[in-house]
PDB file of N, CA and C in Angstrom:
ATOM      1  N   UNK A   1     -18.315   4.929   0.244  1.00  0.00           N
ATOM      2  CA  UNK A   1     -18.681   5.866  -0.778  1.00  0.00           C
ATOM      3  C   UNK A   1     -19.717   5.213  -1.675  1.00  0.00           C
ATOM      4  N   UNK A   2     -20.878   5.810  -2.593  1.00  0.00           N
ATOM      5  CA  UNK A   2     -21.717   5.593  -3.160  1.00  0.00           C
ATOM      6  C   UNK A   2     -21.201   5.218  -4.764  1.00  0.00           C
ATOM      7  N   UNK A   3     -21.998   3.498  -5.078  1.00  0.00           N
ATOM      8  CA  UNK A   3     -21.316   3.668  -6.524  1.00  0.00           C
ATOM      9  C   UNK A   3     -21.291   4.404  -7.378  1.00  0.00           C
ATOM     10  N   UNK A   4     -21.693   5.976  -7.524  1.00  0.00           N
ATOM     11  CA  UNK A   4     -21.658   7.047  -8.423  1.00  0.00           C
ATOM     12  C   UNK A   4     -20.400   7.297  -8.055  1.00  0.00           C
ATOM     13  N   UNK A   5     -20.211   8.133  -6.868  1.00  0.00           N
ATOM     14  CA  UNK A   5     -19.108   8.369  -6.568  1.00  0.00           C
ATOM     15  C   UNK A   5     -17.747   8.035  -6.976  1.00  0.00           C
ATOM     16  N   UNK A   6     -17.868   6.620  -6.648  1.00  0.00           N
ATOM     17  CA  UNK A   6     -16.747   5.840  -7.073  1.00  0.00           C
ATOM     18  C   UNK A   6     -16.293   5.330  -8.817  1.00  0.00           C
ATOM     19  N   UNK A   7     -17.718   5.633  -8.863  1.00  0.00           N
ATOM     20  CA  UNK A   7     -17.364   5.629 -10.582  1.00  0.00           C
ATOM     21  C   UNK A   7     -17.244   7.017 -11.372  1.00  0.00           C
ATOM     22  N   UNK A   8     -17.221   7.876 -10.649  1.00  0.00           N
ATOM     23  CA  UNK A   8     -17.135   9.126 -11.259  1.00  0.00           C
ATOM     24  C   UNK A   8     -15.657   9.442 -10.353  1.00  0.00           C
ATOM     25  N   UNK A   9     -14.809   9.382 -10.060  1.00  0.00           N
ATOM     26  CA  UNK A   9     -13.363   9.100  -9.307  1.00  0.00           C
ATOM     27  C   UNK A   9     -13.020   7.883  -8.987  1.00  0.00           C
ATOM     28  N   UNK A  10     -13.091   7.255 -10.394  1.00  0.00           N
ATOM     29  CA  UNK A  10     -12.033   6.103 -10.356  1.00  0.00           C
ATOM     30  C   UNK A  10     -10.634   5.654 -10.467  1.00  0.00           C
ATOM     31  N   UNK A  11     -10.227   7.170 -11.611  1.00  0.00           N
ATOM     32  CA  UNK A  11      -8.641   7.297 -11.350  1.00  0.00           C
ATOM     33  C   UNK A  11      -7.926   7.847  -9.967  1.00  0.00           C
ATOM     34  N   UNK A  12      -8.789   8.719  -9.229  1.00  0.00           N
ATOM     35  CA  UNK A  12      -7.800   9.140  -8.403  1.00  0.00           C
ATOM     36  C   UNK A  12      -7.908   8.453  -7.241  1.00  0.00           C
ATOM     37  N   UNK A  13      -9.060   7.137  -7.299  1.00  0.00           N
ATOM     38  CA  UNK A  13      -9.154   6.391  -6.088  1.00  0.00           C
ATOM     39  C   UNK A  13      -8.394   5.292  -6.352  1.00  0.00           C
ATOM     40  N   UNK A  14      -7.885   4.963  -7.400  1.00  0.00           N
ATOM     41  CA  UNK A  14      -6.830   4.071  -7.901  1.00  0.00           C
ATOM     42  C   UNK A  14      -5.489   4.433  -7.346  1.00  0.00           C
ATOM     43  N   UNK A  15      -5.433   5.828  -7.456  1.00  0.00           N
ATOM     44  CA  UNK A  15      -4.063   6.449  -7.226  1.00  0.00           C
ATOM     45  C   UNK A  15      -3.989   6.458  -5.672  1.00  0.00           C
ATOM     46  N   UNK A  16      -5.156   6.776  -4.953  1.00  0.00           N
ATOM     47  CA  UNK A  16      -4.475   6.691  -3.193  1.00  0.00           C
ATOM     48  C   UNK A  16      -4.638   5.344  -2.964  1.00  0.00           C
ATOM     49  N   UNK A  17      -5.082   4.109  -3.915  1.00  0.00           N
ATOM     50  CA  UNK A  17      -5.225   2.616  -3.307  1.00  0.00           C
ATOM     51  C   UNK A  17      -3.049   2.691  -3.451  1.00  0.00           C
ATOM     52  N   UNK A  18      -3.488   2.821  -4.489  1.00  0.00           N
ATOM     53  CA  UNK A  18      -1.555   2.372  -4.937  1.00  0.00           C
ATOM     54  C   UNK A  18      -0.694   3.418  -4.220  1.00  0.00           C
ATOM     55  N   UNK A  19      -0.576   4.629  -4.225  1.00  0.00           N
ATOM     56  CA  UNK A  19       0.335   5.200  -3.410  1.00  0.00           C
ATOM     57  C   UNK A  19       0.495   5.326  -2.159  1.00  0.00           C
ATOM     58  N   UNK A  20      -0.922   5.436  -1.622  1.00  0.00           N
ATOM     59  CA  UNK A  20      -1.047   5.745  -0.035  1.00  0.00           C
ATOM     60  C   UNK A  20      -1.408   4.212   0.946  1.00  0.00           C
ATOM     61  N   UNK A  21      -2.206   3.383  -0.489  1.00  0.00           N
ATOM     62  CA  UNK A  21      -2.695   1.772   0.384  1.00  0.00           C
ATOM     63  C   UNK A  21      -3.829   2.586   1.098  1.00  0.00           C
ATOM     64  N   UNK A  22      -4.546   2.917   0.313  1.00  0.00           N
ATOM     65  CA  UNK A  22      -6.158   3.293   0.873  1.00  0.00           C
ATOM     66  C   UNK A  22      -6.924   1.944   0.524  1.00  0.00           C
ATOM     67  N   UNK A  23      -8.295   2.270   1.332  1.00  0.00           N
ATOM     68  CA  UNK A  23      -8.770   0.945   1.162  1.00  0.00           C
ATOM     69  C   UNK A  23     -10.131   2.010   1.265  1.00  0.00           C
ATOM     70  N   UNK A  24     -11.551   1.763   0.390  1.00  0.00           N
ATOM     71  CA  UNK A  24     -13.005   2.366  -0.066  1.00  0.00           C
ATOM     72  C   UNK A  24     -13.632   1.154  -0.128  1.00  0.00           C
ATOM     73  N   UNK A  25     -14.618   1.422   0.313  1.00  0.00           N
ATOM     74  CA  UNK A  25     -16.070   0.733   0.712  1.00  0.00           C
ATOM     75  C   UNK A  25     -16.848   1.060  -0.286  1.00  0.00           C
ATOM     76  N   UNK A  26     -17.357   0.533  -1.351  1.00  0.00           N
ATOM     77  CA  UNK A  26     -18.000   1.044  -2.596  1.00  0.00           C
ATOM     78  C   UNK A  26     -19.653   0.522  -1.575  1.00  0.00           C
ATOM     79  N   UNK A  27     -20.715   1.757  -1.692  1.00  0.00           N
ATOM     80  CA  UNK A  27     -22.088   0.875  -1.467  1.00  0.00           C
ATOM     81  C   UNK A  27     -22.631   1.098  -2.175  1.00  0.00           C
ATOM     82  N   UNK A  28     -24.265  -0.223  -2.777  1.00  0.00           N
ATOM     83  CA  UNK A  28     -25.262   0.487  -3.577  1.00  0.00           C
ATOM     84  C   UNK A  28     -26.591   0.680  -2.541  1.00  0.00           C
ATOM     85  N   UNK A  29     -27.457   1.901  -3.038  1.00  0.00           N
ATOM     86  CA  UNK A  29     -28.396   1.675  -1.877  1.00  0.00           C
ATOM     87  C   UNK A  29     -28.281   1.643  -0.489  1.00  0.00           C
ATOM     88  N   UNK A  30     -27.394   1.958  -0.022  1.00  0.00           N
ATOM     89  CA  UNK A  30     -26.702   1.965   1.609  1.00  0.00           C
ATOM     90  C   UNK A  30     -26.027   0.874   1.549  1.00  0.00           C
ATOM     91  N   UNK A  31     -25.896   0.062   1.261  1.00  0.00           N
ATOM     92  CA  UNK A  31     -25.371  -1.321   1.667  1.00  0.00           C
ATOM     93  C   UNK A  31     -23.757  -1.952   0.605  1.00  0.00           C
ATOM     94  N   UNK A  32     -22.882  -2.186   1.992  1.00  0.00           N
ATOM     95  CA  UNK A  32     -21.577  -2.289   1.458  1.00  0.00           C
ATOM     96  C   UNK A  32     -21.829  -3.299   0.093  1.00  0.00           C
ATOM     97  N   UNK A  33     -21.212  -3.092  -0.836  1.00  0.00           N
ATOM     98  CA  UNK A  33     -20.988  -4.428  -2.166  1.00  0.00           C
ATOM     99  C   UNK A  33     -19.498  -4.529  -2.399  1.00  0.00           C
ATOM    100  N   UNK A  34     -19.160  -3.620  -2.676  1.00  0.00           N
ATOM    101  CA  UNK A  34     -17.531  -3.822  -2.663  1.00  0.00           C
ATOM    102  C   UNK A  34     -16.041  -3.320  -2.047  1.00  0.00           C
ATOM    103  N   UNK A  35     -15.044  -3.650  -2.091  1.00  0.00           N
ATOM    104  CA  UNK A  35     -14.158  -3.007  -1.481  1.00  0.00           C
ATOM    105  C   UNK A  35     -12.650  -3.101  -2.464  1.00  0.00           C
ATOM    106  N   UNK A  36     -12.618  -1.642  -2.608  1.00  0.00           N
ATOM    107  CA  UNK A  36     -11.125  -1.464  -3.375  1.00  0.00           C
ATOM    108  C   UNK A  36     -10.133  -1.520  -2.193  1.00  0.00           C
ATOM    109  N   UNK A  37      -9.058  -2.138  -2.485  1.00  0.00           N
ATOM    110  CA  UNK A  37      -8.124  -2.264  -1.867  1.00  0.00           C
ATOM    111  C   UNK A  37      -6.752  -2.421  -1.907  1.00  0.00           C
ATOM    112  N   UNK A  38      -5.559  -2.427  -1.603  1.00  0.00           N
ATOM    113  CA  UNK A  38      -4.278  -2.974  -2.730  1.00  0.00           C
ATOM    114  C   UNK A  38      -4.273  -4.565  -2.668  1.00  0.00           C
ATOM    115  N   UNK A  39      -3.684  -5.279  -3.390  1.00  0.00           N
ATOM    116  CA  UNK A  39      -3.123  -6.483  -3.834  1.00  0.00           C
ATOM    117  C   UNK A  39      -2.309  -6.684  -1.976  1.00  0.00           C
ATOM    118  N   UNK A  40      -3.011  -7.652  -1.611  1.00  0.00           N
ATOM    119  CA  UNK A  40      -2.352  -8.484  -0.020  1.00  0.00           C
ATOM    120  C   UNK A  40      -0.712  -8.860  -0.456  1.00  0.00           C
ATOM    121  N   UNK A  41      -0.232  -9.119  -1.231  1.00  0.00           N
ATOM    122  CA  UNK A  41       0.446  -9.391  -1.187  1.00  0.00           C
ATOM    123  C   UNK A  41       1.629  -8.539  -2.165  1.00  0.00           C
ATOM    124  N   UNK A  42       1.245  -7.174  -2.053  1.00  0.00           N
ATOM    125  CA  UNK A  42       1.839  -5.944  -2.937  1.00  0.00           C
ATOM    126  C   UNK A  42       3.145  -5.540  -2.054  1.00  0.00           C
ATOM    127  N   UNK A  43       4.865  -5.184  -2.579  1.00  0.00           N
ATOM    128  CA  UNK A  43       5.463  -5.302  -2.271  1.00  0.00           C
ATOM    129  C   UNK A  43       6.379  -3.732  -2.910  1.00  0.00           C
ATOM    130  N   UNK A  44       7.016  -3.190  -1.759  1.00  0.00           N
ATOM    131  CA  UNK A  44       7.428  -1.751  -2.279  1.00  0.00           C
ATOM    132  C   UNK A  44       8.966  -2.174  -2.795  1.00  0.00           C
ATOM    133  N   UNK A  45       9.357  -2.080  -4.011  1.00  0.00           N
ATOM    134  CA  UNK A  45      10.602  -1.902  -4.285  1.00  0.00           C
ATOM    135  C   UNK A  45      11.160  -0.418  -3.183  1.00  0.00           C
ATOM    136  N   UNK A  46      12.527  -0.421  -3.406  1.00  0.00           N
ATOM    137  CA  UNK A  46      13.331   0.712  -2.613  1.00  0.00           C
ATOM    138  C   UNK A  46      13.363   1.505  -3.801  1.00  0.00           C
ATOM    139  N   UNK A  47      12.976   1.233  -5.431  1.00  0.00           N
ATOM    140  CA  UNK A  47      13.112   2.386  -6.190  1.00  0.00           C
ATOM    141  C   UNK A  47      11.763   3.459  -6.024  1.00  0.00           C
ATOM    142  N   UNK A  48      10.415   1.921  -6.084  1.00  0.00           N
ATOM    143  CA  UNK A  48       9.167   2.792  -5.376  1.00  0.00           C
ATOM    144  C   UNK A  48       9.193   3.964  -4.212  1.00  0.00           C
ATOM    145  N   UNK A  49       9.763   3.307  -3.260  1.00  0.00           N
ATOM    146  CA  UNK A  49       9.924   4.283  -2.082  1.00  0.00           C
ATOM    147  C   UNK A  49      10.589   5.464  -2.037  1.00  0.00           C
ATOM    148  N   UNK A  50      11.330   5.333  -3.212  1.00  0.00           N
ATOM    149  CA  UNK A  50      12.089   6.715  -3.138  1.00  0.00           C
ATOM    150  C   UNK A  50      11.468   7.626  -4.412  1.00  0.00           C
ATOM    151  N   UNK A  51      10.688   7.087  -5.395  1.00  0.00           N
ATOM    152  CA  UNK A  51      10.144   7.804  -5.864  1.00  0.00           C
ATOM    153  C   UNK A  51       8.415   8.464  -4.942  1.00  0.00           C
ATOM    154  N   UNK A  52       8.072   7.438  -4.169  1.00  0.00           N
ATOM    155  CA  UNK A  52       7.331   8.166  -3.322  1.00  0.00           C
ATOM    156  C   UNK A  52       7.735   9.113  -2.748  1.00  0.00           C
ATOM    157  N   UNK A  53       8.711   9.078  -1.694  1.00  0.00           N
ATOM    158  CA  UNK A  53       9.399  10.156  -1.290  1.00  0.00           C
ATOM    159  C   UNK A  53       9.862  11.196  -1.935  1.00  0.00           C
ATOM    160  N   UNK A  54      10.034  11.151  -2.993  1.00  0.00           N
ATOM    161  CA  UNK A  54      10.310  12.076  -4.102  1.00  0.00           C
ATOM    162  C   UNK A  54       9.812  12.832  -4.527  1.00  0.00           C
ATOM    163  N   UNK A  55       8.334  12.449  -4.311  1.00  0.00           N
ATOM    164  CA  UNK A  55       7.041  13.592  -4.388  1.00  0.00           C
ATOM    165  C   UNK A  55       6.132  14.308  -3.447  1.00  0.00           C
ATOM    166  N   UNK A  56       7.181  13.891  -2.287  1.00  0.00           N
ATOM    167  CA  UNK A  56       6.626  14.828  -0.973  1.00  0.00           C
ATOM    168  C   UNK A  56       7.807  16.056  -0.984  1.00  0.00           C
ATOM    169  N   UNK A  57       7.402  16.875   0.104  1.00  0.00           N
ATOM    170  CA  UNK A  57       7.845  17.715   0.155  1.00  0.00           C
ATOM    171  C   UNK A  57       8.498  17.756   2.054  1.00  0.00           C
ATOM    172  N   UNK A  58       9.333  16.514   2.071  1.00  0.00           N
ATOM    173  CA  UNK A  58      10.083  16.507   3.398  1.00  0.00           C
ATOM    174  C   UNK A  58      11.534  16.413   3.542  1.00  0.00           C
ATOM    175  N   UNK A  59      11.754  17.003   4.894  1.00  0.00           N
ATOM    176  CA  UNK A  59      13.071  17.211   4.356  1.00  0.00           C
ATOM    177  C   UNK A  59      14.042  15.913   3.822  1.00  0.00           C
ATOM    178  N   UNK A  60      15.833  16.406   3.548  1.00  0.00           N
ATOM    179  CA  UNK A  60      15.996  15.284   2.400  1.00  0.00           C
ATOM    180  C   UNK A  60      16.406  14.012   3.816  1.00  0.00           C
ATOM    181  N   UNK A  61      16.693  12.918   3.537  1.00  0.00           N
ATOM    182  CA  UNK A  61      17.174  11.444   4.511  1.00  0.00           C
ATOM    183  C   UNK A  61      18.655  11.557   4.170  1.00  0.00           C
ATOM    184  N   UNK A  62      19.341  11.518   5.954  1.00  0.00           N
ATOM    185  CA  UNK A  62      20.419  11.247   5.683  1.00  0.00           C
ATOM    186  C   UNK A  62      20.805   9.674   5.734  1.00  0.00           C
ATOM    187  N   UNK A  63      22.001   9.730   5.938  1.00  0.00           N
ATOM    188  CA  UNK A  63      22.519   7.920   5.732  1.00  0.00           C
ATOM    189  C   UNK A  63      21.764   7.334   6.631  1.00  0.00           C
ATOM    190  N   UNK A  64      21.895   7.387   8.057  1.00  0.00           N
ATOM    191  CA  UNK A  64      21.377   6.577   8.422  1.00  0.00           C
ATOM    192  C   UNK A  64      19.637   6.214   8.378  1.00  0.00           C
ATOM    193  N   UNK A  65      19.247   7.363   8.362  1.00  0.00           N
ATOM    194  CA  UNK A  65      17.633   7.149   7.914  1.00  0.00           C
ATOM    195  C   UNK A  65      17.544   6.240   6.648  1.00  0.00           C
ATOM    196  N   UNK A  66      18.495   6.580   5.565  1.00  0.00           N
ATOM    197  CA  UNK A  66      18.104   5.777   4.453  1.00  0.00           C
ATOM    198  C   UNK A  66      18.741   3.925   4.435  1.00  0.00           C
ATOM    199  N   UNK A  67      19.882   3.959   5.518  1.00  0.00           N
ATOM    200  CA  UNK A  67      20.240   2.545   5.790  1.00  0.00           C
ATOM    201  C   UNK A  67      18.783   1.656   6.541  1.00  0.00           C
ATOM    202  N   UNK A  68      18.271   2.359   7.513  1.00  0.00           N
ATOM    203  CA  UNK A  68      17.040   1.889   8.371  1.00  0.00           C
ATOM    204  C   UNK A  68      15.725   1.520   7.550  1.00  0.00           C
ATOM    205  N   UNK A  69      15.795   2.719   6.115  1.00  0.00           N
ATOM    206  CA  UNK A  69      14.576   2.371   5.392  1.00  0.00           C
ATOM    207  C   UNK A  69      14.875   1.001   4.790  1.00  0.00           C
ATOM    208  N   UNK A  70      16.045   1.271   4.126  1.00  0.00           N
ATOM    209  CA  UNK A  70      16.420  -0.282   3.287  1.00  0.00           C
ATOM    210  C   UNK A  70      16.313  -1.521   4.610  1.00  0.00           C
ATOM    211  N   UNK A  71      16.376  -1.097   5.561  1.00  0.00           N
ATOM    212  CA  UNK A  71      16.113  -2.836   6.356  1.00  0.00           C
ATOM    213  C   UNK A  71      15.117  -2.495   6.464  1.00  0.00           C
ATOM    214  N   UNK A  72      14.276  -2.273   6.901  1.00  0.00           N
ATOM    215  CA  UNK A  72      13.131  -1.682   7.176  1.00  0.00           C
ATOM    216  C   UNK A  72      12.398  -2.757   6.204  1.00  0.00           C
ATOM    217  N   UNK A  73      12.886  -1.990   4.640  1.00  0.00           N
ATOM    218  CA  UNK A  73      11.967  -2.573   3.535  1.00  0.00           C
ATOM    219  C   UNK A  73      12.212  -4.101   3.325  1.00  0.00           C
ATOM    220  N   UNK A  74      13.697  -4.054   3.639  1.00  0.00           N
ATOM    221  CA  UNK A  74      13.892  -5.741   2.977  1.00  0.00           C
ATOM    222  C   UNK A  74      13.540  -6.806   4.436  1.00  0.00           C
ATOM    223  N   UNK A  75      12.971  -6.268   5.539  1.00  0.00           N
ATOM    224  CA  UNK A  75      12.071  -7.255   6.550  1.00  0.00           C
ATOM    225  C   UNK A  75      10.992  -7.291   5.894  1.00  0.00           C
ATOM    226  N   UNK A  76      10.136  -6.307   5.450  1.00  0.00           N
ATOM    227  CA  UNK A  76       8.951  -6.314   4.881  1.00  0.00           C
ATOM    228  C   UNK A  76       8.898  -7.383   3.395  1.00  0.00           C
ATOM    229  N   UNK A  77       9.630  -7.354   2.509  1.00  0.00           N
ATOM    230  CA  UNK A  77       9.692  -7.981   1.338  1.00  0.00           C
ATOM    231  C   UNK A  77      10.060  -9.526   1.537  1.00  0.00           C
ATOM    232  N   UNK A  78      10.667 -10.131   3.113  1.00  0.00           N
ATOM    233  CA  UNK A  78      11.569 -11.233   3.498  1.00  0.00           C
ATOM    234  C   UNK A  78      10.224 -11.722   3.457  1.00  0.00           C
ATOM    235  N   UNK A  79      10.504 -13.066   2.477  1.00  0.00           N
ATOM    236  CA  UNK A  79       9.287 -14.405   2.421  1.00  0.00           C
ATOM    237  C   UNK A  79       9.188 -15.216   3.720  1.00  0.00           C
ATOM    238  N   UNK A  80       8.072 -15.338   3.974  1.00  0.00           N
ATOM    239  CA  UNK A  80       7.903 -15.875   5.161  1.00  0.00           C
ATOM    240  C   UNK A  80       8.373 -17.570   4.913  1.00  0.00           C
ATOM    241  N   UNK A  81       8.296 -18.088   6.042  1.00  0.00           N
ATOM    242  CA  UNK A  81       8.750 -19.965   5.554  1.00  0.00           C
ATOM    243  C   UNK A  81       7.598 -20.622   6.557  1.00  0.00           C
ATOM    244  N   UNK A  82       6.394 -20.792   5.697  1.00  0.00           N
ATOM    245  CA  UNK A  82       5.513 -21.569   6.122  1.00  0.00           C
ATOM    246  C   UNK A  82       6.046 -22.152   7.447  1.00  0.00           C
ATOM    247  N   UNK A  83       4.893 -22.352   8.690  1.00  0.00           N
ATOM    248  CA  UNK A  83       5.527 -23.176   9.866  1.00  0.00           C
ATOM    249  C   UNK A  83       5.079 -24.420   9.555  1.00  0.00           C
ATOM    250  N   UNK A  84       6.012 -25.762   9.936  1.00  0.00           N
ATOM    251  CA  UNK A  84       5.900 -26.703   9.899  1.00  0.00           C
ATOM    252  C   UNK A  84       4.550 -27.605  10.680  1.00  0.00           C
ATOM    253  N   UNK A  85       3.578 -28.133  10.231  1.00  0.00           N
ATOM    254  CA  UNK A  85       2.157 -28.430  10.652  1.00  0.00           C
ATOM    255  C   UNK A  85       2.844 -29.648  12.002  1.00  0.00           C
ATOM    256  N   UNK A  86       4.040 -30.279  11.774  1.00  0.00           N
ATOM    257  CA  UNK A  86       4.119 -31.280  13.008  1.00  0.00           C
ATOM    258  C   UNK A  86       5.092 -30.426  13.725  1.00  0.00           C
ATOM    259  N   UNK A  87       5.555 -29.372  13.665  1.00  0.00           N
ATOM    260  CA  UNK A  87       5.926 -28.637  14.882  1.00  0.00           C
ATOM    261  C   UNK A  87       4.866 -27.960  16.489  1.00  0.00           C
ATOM    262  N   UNK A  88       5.313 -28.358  17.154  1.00  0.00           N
ATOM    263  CA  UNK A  88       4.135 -27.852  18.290  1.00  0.00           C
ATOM    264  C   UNK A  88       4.577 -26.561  18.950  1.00  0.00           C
TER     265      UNK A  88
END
């Protein structure tokens, strides 16, 4: 998108970086300069997720869908443990 663009919809390109994890190509003159994106290392609470879900319009999750999201989420949130550099 053109830096006018992007500066004339900066709130609502804020809002699909953070809700949806969009990612925009800001250019000046044709040529890429920047890129909005979320935080690499941005992490969904289960209160986030359900207030996301909260503002769609699908049907409601029963137990087990909502047991699968919670692992689901807490693999995603699990800190990785650096691999050891003298392991082969």
């Amino acid at each position: 998108m053109s830096a006018t663009e992007a500066a004339k919809n900066f709130g609502s390109i804020l809002t699909e970086v953070r809700e949806r994890a969009a990612e925009y190509v800001v250019e000046h003159r044709g040529q890429a300069v920047a890129r909005i994106r979320p935080e690499a290392d941005r992490t969904l609470t289960l209160k986030e997720f359900f207030d996301l879900v909260a503002d769609r319009s699908w049907p409601p999750l029963d137990e087990e869908c909502l047991r699968a999201i919670e692992e689901g989420i807490a693999i995603w949130n699990r800190e990785e443990v650096p691999r050891s550099p003298w392991e082969r």
